[in-house]
C-alpha atoms as a PDB file:
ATOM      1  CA  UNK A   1     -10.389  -0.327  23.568  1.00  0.00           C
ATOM      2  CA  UNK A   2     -11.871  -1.733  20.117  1.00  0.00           C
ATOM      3  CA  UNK A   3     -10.150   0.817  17.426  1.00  0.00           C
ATOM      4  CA  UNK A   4     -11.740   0.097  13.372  1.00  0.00           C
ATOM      5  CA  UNK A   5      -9.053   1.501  11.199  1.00  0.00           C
ATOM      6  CA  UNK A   6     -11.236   2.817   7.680  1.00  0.00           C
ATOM      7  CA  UNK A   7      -8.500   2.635   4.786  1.00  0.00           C
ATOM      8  CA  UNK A   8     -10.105   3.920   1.517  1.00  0.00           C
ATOM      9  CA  UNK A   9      -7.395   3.311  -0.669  1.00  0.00           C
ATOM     10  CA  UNK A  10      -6.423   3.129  -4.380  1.00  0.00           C
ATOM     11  CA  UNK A  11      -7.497  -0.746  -4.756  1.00  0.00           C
ATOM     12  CA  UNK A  12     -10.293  -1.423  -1.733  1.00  0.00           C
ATOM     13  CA  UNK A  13     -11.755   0.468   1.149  1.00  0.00           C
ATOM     14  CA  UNK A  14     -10.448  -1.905   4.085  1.00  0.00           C
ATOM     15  CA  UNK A  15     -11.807  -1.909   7.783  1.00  0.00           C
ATOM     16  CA  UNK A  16      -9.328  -3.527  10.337  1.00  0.00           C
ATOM     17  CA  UNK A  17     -10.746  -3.650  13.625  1.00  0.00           C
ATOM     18  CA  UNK A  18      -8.427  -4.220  16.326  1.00  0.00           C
ATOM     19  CA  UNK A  19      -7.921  -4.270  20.805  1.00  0.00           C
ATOM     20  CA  UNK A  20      -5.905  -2.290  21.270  1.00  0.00           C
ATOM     21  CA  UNK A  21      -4.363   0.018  24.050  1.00  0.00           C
ATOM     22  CA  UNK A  22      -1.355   1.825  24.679  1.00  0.00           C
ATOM     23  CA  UNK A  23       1.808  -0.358  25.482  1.00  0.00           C
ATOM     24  CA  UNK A  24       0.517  -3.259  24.148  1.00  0.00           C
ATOM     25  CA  UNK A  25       0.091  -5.073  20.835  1.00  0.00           C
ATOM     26  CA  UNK A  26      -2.878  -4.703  18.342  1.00  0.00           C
ATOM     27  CA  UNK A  27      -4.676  -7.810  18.145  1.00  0.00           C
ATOM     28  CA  UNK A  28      -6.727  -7.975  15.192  1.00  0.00           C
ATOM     29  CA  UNK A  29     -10.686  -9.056  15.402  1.00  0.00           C
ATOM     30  CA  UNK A  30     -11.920  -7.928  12.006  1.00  0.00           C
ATOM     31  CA  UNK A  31     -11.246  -7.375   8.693  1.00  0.00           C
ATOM     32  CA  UNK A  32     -14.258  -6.259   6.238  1.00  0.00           C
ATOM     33  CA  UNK A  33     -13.112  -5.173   2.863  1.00  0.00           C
ATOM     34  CA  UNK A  34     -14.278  -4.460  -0.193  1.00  0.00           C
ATOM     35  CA  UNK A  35     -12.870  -3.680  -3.984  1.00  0.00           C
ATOM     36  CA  UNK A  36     -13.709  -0.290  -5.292  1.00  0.00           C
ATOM     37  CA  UNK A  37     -10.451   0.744  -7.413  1.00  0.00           C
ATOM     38  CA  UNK A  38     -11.229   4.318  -7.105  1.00  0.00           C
ATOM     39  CA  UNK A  39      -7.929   5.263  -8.841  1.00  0.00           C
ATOM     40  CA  UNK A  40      -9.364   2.968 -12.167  1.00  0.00           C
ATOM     41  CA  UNK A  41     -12.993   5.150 -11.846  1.00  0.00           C
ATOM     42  CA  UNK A  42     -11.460   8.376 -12.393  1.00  0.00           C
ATOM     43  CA  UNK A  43     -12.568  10.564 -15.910  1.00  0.00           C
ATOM     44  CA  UNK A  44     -10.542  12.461 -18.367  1.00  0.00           C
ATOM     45  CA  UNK A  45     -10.831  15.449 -15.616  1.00  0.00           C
ATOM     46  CA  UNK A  46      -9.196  13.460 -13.425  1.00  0.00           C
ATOM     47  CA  UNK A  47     -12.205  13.562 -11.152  1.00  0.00           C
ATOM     48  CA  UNK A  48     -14.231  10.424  -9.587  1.00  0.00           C
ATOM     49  CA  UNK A  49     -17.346  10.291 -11.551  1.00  0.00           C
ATOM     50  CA  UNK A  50     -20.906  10.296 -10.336  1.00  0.00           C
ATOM     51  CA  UNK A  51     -20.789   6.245  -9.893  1.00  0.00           C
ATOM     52  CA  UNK A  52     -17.825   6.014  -8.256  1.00  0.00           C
ATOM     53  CA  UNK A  53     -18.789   8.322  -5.745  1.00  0.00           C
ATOM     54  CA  UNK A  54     -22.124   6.638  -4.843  1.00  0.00           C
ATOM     55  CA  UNK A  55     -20.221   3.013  -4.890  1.00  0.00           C
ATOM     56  CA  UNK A  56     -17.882   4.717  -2.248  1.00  0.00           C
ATOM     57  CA  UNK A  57     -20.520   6.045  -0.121  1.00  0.00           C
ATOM     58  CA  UNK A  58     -22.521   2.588  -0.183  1.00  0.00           C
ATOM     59  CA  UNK A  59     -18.799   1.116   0.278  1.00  0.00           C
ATOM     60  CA  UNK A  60     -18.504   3.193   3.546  1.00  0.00           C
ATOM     61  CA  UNK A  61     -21.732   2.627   4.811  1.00  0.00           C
ATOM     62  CA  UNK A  62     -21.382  -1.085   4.593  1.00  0.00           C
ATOM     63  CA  UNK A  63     -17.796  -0.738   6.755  1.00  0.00           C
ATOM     64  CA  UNK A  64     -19.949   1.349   9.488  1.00  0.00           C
ATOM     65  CA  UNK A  65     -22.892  -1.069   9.782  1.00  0.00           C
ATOM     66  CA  UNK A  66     -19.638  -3.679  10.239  1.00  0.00           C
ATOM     67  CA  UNK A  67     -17.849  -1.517  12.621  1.00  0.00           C
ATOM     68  CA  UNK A  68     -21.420  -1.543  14.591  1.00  0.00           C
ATOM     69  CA  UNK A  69     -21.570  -4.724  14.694  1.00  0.00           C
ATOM     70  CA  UNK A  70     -17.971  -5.570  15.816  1.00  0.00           C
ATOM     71  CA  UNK A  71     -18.561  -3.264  18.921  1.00  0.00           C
ATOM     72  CA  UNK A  72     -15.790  -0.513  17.604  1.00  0.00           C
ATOM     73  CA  UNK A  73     -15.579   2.370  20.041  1.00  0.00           C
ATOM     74  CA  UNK A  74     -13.399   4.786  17.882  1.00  0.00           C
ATOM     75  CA  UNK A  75     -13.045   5.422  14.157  1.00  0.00           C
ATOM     76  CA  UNK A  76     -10.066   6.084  12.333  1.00  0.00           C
ATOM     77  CA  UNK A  77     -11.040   7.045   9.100  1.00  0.00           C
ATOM     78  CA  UNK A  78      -8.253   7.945   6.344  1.00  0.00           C
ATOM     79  CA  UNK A  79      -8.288   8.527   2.380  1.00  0.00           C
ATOM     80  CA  UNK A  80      -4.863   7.712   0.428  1.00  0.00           C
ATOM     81  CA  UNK A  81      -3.697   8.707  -3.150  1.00  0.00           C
ATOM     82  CA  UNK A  82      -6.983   8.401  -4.947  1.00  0.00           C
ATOM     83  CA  UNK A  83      -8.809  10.634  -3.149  1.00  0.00           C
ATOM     84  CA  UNK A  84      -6.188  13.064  -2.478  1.00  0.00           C
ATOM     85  CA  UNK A  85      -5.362  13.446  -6.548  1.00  0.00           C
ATOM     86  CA  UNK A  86      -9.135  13.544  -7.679  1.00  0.00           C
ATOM     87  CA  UNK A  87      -9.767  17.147  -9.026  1.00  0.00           C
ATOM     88  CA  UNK A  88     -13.425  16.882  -7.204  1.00  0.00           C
ATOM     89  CA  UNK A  89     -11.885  15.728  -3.761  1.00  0.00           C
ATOM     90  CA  UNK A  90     -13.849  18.484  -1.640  1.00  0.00           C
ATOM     91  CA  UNK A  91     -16.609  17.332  -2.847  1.00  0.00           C
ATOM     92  CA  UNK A  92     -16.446  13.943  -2.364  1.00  0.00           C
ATOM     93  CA  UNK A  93     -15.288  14.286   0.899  1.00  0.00           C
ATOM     94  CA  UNK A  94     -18.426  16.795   1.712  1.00  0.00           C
ATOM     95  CA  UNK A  95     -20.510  14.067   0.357  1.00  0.00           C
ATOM     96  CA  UNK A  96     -19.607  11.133   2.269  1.00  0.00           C
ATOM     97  CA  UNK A  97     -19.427  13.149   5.194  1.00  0.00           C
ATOM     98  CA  UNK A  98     -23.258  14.606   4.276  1.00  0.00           C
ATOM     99  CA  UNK A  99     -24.404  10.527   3.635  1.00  0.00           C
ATOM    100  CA  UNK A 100     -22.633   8.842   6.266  1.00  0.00           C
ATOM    101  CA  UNK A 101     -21.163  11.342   8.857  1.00  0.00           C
ATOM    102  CA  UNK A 102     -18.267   9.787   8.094  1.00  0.00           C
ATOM    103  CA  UNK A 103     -15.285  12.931   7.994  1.00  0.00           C
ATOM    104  CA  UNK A 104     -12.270  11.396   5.886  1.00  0.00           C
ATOM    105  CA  UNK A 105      -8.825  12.630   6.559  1.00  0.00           C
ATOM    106  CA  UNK A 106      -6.685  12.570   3.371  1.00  0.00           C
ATOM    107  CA  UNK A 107      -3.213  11.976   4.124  1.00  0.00           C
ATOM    108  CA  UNK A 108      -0.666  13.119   2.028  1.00  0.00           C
ATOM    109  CA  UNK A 109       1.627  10.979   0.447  1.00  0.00           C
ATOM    110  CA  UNK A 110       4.758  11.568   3.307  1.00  0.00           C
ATOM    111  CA  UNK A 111       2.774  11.362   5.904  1.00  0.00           C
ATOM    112  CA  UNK A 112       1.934   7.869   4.426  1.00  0.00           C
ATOM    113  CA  UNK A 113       5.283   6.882   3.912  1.00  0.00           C
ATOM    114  CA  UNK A 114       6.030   8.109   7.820  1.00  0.00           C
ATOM    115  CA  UNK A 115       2.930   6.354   9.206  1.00  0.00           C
ATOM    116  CA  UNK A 116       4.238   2.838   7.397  1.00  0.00           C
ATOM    117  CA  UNK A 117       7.529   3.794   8.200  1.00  0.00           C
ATOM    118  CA  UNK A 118       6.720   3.921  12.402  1.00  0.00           C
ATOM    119  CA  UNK A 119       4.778   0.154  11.798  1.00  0.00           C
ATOM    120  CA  UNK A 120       7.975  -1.170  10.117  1.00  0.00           C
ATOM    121  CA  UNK A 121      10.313   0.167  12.894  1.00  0.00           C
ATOM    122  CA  UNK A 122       7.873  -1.194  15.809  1.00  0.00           C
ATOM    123  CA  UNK A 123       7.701  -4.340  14.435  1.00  0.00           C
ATOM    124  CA  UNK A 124      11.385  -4.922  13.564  1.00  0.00           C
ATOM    125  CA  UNK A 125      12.270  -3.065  16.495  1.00  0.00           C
ATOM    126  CA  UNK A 126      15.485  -0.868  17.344  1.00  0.00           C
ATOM    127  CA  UNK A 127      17.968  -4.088  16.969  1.00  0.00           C
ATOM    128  CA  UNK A 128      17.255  -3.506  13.313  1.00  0.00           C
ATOM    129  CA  UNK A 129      18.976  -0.139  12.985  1.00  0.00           C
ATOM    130  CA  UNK A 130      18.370   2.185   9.680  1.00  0.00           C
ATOM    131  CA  UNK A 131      15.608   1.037   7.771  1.00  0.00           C
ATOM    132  CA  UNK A 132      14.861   1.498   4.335  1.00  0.00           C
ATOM    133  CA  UNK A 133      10.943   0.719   3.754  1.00  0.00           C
ATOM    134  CA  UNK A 134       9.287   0.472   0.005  1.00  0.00           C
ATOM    135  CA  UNK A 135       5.334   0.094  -0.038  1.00  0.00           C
ATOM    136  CA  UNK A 136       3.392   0.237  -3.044  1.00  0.00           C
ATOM    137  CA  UNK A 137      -0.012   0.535  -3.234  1.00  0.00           C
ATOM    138  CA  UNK A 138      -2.658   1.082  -5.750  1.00  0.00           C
ATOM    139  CA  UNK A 139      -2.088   4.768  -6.531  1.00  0.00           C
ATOM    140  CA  UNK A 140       1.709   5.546  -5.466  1.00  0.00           C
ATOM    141  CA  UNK A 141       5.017   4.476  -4.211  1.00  0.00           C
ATOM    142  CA  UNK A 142       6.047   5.556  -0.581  1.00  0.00           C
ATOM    143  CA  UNK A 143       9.740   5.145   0.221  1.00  0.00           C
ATOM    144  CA  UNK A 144      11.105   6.021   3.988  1.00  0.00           C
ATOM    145  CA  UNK A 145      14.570   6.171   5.143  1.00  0.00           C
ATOM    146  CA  UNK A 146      15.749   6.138   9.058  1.00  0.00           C
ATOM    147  CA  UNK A 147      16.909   5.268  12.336  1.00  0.00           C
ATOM    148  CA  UNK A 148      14.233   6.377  14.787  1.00  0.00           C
ATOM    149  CA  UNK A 149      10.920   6.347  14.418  1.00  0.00           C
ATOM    150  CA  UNK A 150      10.217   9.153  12.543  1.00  0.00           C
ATOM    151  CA  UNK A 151      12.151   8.831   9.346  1.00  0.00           C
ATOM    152  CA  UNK A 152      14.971  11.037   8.060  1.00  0.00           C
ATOM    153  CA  UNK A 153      13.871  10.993   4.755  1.00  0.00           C
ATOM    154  CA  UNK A 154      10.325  10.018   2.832  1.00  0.00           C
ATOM    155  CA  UNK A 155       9.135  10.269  -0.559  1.00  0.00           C
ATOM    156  CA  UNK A 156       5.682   9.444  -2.546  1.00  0.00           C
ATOM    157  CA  UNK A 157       5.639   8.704  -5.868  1.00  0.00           C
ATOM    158  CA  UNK A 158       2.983   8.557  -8.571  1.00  0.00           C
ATOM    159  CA  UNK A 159       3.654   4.763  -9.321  1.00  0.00           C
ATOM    160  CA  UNK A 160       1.396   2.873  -7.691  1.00  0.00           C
ATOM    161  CA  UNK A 161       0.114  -0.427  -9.744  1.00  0.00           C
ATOM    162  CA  UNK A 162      -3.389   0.316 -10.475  1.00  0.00           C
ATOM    163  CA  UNK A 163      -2.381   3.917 -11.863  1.00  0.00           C
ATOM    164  CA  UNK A 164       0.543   2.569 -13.656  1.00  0.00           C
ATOM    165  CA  UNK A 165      -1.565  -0.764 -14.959  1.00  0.00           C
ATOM    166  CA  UNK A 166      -4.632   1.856 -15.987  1.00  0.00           C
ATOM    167  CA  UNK A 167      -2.064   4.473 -18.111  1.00  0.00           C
ATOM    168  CA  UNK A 168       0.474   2.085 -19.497  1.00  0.00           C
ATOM    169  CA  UNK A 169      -0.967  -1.198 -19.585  1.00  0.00           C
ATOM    170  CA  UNK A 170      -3.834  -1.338 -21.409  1.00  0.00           C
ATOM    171  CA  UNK A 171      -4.076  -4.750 -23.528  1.00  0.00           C
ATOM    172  CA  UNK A 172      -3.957  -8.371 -22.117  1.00  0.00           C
ATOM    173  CA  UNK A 173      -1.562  -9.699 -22.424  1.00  0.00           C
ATOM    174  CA  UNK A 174       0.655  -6.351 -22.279  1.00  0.00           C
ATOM    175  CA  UNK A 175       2.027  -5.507 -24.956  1.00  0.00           C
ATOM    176  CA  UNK A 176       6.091  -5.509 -25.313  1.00  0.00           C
ATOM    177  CA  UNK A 177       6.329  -1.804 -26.345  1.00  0.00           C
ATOM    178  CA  UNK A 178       4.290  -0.750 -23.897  1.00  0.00           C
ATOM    179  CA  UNK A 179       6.503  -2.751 -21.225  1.00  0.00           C
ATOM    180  CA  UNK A 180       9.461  -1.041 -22.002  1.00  0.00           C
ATOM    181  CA  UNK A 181       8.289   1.562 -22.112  1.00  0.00           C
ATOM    182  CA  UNK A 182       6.878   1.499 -18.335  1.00  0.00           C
ATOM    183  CA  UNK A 183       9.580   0.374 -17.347  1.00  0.00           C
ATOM    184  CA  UNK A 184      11.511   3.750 -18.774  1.00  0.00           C
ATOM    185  CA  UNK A 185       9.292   5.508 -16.899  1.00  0.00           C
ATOM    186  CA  UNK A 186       9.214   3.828 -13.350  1.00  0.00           C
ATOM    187  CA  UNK A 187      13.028   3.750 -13.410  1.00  0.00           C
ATOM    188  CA  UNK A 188      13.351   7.448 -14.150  1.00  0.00           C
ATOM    189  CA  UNK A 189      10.984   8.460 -11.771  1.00  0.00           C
ATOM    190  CA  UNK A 190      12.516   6.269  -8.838  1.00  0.00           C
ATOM    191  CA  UNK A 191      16.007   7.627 -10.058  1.00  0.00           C
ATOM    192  CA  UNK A 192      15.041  11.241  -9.007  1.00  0.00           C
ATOM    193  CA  UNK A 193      14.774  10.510  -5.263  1.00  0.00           C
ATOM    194  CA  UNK A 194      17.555   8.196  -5.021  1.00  0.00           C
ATOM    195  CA  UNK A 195      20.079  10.839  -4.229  1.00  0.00           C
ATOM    196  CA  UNK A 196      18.054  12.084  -1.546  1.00  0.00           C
ATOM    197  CA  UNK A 197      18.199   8.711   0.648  1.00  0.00           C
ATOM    198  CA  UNK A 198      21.483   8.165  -0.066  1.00  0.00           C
ATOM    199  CA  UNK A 199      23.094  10.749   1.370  1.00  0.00           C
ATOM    200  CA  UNK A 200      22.183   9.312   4.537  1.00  0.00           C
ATOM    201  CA  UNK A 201      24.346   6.186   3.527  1.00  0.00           C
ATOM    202  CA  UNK A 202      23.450   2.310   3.242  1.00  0.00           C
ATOM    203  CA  UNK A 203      20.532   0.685   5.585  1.00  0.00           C
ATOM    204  CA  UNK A 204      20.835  -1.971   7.611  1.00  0.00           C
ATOM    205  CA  UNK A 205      17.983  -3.497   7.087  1.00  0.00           C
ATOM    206  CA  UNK A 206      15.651  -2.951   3.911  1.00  0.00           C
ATOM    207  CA  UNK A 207      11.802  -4.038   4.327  1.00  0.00           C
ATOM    208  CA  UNK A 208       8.521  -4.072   2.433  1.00  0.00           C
ATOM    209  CA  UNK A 209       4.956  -4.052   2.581  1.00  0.00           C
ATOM    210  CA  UNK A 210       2.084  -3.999   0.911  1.00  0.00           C
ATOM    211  CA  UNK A 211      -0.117  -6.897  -1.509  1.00  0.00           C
ATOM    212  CA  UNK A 212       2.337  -6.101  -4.109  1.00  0.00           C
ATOM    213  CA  UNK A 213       5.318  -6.884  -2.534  1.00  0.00           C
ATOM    214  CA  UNK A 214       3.637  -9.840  -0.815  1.00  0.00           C
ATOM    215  CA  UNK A 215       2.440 -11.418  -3.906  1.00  0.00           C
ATOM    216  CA  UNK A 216       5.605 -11.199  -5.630  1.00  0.00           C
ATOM    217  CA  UNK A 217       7.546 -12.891  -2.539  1.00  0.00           C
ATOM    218  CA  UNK A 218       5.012 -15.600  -2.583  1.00  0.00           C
ATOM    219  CA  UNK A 219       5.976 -16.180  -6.190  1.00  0.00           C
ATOM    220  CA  UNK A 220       9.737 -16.422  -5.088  1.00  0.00           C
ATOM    221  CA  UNK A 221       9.173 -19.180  -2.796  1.00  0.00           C
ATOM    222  CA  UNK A 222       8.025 -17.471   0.808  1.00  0.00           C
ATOM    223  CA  UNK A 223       5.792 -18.678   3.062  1.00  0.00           C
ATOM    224  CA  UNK A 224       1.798 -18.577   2.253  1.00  0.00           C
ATOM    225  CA  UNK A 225       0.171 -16.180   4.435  1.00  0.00           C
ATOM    226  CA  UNK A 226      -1.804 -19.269   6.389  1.00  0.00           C
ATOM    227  CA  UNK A 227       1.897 -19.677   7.791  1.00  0.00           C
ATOM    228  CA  UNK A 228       1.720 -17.211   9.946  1.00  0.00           C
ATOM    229  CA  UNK A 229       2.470 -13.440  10.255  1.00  0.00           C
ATOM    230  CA  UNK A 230       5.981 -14.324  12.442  1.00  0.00           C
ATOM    231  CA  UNK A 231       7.080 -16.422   9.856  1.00  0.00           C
ATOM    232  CA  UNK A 232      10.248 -14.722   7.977  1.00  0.00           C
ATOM    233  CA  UNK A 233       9.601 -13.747   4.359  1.00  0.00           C
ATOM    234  CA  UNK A 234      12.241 -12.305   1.921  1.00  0.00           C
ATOM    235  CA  UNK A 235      12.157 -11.027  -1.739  1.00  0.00           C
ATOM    236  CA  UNK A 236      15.450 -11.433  -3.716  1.00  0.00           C
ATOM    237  CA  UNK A 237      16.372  -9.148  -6.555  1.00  0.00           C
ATOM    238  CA  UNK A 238      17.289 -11.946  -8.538  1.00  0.00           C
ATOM    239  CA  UNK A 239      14.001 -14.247  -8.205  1.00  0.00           C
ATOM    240  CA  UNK A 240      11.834 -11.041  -9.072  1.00  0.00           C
ATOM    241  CA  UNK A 241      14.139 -10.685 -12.276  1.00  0.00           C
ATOM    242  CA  UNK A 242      13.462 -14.333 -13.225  1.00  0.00           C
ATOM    243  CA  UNK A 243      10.056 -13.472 -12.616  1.00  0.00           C
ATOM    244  CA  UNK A 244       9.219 -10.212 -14.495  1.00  0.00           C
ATOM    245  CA  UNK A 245       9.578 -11.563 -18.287  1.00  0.00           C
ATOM    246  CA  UNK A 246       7.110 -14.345 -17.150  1.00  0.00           C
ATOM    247  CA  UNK A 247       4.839 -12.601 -15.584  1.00  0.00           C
ATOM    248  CA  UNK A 248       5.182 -10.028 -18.464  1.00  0.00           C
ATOM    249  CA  UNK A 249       3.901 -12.923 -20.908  1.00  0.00           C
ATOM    250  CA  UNK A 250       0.570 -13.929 -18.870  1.00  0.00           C
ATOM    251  CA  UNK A 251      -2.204 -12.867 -18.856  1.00  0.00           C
ATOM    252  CA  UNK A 252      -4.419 -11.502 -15.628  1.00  0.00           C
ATOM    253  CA  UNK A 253      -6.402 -14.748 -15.878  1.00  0.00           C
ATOM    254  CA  UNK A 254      -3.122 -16.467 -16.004  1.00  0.00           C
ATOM    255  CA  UNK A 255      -1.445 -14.572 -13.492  1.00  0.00           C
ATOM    256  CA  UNK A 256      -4.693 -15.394 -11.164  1.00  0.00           C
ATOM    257  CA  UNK A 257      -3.858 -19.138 -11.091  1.00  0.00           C
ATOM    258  CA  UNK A 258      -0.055 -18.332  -9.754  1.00  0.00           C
ATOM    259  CA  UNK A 259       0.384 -19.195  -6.360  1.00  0.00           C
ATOM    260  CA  UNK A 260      -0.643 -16.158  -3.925  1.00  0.00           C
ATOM    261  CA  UNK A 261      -1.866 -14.323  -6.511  1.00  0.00           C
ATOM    262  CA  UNK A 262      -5.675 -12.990  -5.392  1.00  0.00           C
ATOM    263  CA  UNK A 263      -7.948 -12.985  -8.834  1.00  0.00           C
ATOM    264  CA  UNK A 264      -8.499  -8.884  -7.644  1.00  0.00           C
ATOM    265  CA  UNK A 265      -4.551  -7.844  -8.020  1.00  0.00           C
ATOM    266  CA  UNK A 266      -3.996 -10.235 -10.714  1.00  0.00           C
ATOM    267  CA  UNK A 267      -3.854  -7.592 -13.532  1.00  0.00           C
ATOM    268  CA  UNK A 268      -1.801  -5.388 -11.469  1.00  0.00           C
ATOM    269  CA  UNK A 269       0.775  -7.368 -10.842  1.00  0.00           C
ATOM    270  CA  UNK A 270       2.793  -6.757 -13.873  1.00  0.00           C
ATOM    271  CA  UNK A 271       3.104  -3.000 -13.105  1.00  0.00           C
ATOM    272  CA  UNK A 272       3.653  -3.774  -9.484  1.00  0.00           C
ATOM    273  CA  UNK A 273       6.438  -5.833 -10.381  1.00  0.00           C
ATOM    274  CA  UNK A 274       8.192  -3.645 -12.436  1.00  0.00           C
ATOM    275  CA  UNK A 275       8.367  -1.045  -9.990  1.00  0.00           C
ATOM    276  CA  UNK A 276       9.807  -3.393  -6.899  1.00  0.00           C
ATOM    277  CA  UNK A 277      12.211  -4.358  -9.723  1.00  0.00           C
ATOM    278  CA  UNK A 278      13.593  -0.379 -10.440  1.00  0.00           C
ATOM    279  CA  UNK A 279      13.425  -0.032  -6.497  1.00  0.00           C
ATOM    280  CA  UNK A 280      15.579  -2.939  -5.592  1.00  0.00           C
ATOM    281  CA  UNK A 281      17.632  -2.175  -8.802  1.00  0.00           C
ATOM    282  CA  UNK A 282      18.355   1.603  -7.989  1.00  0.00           C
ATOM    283  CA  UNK A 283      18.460   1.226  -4.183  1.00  0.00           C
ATOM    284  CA  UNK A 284      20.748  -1.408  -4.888  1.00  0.00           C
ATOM    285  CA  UNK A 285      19.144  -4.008  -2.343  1.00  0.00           C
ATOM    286  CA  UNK A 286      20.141  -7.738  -3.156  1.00  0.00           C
ATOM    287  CA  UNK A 287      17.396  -9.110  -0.259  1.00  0.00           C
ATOM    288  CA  UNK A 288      14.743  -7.431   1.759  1.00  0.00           C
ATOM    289  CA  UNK A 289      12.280  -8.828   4.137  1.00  0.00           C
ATOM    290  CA  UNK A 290       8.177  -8.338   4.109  1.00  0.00           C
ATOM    291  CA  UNK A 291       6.806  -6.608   7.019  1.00  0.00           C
ATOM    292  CA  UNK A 292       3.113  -7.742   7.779  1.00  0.00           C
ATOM    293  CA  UNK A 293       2.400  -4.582   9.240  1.00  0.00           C
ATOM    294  CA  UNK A 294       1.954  -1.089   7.276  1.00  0.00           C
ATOM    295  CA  UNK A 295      -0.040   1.815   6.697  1.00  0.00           C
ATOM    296  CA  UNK A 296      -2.795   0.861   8.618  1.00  0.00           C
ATOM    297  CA  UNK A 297      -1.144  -0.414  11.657  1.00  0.00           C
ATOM    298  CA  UNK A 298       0.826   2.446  11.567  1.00  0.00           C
ATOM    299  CA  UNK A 299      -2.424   4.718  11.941  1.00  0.00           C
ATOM    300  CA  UNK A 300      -3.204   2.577  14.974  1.00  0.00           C
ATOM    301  CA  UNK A 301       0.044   3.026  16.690  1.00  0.00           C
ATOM    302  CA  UNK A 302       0.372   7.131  16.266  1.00  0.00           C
ATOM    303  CA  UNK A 303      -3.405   6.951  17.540  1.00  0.00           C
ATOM    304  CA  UNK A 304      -2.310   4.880  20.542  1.00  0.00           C
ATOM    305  CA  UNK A 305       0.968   7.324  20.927  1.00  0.00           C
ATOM    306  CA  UNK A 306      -1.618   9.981  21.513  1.00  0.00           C
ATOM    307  CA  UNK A 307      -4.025   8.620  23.844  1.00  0.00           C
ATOM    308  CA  UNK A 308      -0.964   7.724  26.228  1.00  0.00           C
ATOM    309  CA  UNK A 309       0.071  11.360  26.106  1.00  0.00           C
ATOM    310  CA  UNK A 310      -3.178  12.481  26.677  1.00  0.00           C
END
């Protein structure tokens, strides 16, 4: 069947439509997305203001009207970090759901960290054996630990780019101060969970996800993206090291014109950095590898799970 996958994340609201059915492979046939960066339209309350809710409405009901026209047959419509921290999140969620008929579920930071966990292990496979996954997205940090497909161990924390670029961040270029002082903060944050995946002792095999992560590879020398999804690509600790203090003394415009760097993420990328810097750093991971699937294809295969049990 034709599955569309509704992601309204941090950064973008993202449709993925895919063929799909269980056993098998999703094939993708669609991708419609568009930049909202709800976790950047929040007030002092902490709530998504009046604007923000009517550009994600209009946001949605452009995705449906795409949907439509790609023939989708099911919708699988989720909400991430933004929605799920916004003091007014019943009531945006009653709204779009009024406007569109569109029912959101939020899922809660583990579950996203297990959901991009199961897409990491089904596309590295068993042969891989305990895998440590990092994915950071706009509004937080998910980190999973495991050797089945269900992970062990999963954590999500507040450090997402767009959050941290929003709070810490705030001149252009960033200002030195304000660097270390980020960086302070992502490292002591990152340092309070490290205890609880290490108990389960090293991993054989550490991978990554997400824009961020991509980006910054890119930088380092992988493969563009026009390569191929089979193509291997690996971050090393020691090229994102070379590449922080750079990266920390450009500007977003400057940062746009790097290689594999989208003009949208550009001002981001600082923050994201820093945090895939602490994680390698404290997790003590030399290499890892970028896994083309994630949250999204995750949703798709615990969807498919449950139509073959059904």
């Amino acid at each position: 069947m034709r599955l569309g996958v509704l992601d309204v994340g941090s950064n973008t609201v993202h449709l993925l439509v895919v063929d799909a059915h269980p056993g098998a492979r999703p094939l993708p046939a669609h991708s419609h997305k568009a930049e909202l960066r709800l976790a950047q339209l929040l007030d002092e309350s902490g709530a998504i203001g009046l604007d923000g809710v009517e550009k994600l409405i209009a946001t949605v009901r452009d995705a449906l009207e795409a949907a439509e026209d790609k023939g989708v047959q099911a919708l699988l419509p989720f909400a991430t970090s933004a929605v799920r921290e916004a003091s007014n999140a019943d009531d945006v969620l009653a709204r779009v759901q009024a406007e569109t008929g569109v029912e959101l579920q939020v899922l809660t930071g583990a579950e996203e960290a297990r959901l991009t966990f199961l897409a990491a292990r089904r596309w590295f496979g068993w042969s891989a054996g305990k895998l440590l996954v990092l994915d950071i997205g706009g509004g937080s940090l998910e980190i999973a630990y495991g050797m089945d497909e269900e992970p062990d161990a999963a954590a999500s924390l507040p450090l997402g780019a767009g959050r941290l670029t929003a709070g810490w961040l705030p001149t252009d270029p960033a200002d030195p101060a304000d660097i270390r002082a980020l960086r302070r903060h992502v490292r002591a944050e990152i340092a309070r969970t490290v205890g609880e995946f290490s108990r389960f002792g090293a991993p054989d095999h550490v991978v990554a996800t997400s824009k961020t992560f991509k980006q910054l590879a890119r930088l380092a020398g992988a493969a563009r993206s026009t390569d191929g999804l089979y193509v291997q690509r690996e971050l090393k600790r020691r090229s994102l090291e070379d590449w922080v203090p750079r990266l920390a003394s450009m500007t977003a415009d400057e940062r746009a014109e790097l290689p594999g760097v989208s003009p949208g993420r550009s001002s981001q990328l600082l923050a994201g950095a820093l945090v895939a810097e602490g994680a390698m750093d404290l997790f003590a991971v030399e290499t890892l590898e970028i896994c083309p699937w994630a949250l999204r294809e995750g949703v798709i295969l615990r969807r498919l799970d449950q139509m073959a049990s059904e």
